[in-house]
Protein backbone atom coordinates (compact mmCIF):
# COMPACT_ATOMS: atom_id res chain seq x y z
CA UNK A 1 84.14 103.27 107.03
CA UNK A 2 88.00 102.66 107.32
CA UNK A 3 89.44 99.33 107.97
CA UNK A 4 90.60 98.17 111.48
CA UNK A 5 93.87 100.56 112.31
CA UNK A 6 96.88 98.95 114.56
CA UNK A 7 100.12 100.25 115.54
CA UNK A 8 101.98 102.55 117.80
CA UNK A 9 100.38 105.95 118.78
CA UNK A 10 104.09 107.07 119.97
CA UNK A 11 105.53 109.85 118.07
CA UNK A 12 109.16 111.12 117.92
CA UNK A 13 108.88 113.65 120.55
CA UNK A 14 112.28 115.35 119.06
CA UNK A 15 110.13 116.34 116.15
CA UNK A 16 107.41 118.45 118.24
CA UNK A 17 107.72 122.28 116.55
CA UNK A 18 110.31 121.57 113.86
CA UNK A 19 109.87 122.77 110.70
CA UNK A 20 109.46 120.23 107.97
CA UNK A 21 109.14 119.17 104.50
CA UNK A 22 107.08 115.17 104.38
CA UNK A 23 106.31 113.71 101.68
CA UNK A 24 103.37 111.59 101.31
CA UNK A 25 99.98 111.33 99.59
CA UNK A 26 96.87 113.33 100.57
CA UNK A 27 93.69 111.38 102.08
CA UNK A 28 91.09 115.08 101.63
CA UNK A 29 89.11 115.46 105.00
CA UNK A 30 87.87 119.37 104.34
CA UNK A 31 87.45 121.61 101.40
CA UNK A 32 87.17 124.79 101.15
CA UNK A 33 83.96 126.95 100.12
CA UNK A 34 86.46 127.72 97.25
CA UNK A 35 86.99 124.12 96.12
CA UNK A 36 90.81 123.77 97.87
CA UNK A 37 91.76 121.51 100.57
CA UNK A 38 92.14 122.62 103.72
CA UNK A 39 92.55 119.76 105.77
CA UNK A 40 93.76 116.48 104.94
CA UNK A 41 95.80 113.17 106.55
CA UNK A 42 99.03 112.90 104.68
CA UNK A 43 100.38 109.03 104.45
CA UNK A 44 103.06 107.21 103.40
CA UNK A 45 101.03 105.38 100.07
CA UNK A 46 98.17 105.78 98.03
CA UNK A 47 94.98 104.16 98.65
CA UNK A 48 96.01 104.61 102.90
CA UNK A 49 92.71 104.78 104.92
CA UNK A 50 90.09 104.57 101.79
CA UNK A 51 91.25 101.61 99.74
CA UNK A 52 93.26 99.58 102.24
CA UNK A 53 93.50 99.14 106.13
CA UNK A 54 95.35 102.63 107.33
CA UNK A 55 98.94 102.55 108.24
CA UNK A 56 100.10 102.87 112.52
CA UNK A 57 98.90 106.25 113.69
CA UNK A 58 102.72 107.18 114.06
CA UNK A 59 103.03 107.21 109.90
CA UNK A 60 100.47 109.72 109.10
CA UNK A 61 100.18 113.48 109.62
CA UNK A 62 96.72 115.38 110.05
CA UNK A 63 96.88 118.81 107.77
CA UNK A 64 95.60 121.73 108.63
CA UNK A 65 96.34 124.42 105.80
CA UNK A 66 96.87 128.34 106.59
CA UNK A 67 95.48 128.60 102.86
CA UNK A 68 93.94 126.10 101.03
CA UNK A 69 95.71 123.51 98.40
CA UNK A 70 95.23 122.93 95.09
CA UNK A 71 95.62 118.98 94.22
CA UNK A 72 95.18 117.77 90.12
CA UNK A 73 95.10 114.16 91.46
CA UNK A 74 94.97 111.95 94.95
CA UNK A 75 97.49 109.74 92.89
CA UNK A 76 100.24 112.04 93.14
CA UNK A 77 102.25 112.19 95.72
CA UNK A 78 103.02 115.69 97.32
CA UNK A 79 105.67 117.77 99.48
CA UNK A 80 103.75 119.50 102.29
CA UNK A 81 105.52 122.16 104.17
CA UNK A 82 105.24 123.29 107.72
CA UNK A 83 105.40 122.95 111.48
CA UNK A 84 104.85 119.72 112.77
CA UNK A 85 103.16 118.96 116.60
CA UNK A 86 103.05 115.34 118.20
CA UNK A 87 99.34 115.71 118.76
CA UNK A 88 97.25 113.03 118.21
CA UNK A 89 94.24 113.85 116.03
CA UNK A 90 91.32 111.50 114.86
CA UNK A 91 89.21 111.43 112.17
CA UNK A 92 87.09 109.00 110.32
CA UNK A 93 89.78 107.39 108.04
CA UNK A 94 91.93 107.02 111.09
CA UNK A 95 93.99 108.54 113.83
CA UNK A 96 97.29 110.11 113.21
CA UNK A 97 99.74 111.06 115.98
CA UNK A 98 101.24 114.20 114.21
CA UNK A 99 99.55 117.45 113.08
CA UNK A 100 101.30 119.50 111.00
CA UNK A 101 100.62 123.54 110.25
CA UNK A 102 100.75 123.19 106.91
CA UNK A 103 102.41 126.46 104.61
CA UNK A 104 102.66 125.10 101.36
CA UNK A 105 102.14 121.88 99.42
CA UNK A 106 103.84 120.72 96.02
CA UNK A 107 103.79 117.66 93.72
CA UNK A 108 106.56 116.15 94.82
CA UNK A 109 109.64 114.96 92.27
CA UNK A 110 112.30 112.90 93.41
CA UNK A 111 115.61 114.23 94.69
CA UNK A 112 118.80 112.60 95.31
CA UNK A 113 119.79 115.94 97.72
């Protein structure tokens, strides 16, 4: 069971239906009967919601995939594409006051763009 989680449930409203690219690390809720993930709470550092207390609601994004994600390792942080909704969604590990439609994930590599 997940630690205690605190913190603000308010999301940026100005984000509701824009199309985004987060990065973050992926906490896997759902797999697929083919072994990918398709739904998962992306947040802002590894360990989030298993290891150590979760972060606010407001810093972590509930997945749902159109097509399931490959992932080589939890300890890699990813780009996850999509459109993102200020709808809260709970699970288990913790609540998170985005959901994002997610398109396409990627191992994310640092960019000075």
């Amino acid at each position: 069971m997940a630690a205690l989680q605190t913190g603000s449930y308010t999301p940026n409203t100005e984000l509701n239906g824009a199309r985004v690219r987060i990065p973050g690390f992926v906490v896997p809720l759902e797999r697929g009967k083919d072994g990918l993930i398709d739904e998962f709470l992306l947040v802002p550092y590894f360990g989030a919601c298993i290891h150590v207390p979760p972060p606010p609601p407001n810093q972590i994004v509930y997945v749902k995939m159109r097509s399931g994600a490959g992932l080589k390792s939890i300890e890699d942080a990813q780009w996850v594409t999509g459109t993102l909704h200020t709808t809260v969604k709970t699970s288990e590990l913790g609540a998170a006051a985005y959901t994002l439609d997610g398109e396409s994930m990627e191992p994310y590599q640092y960019s000075r763009h």
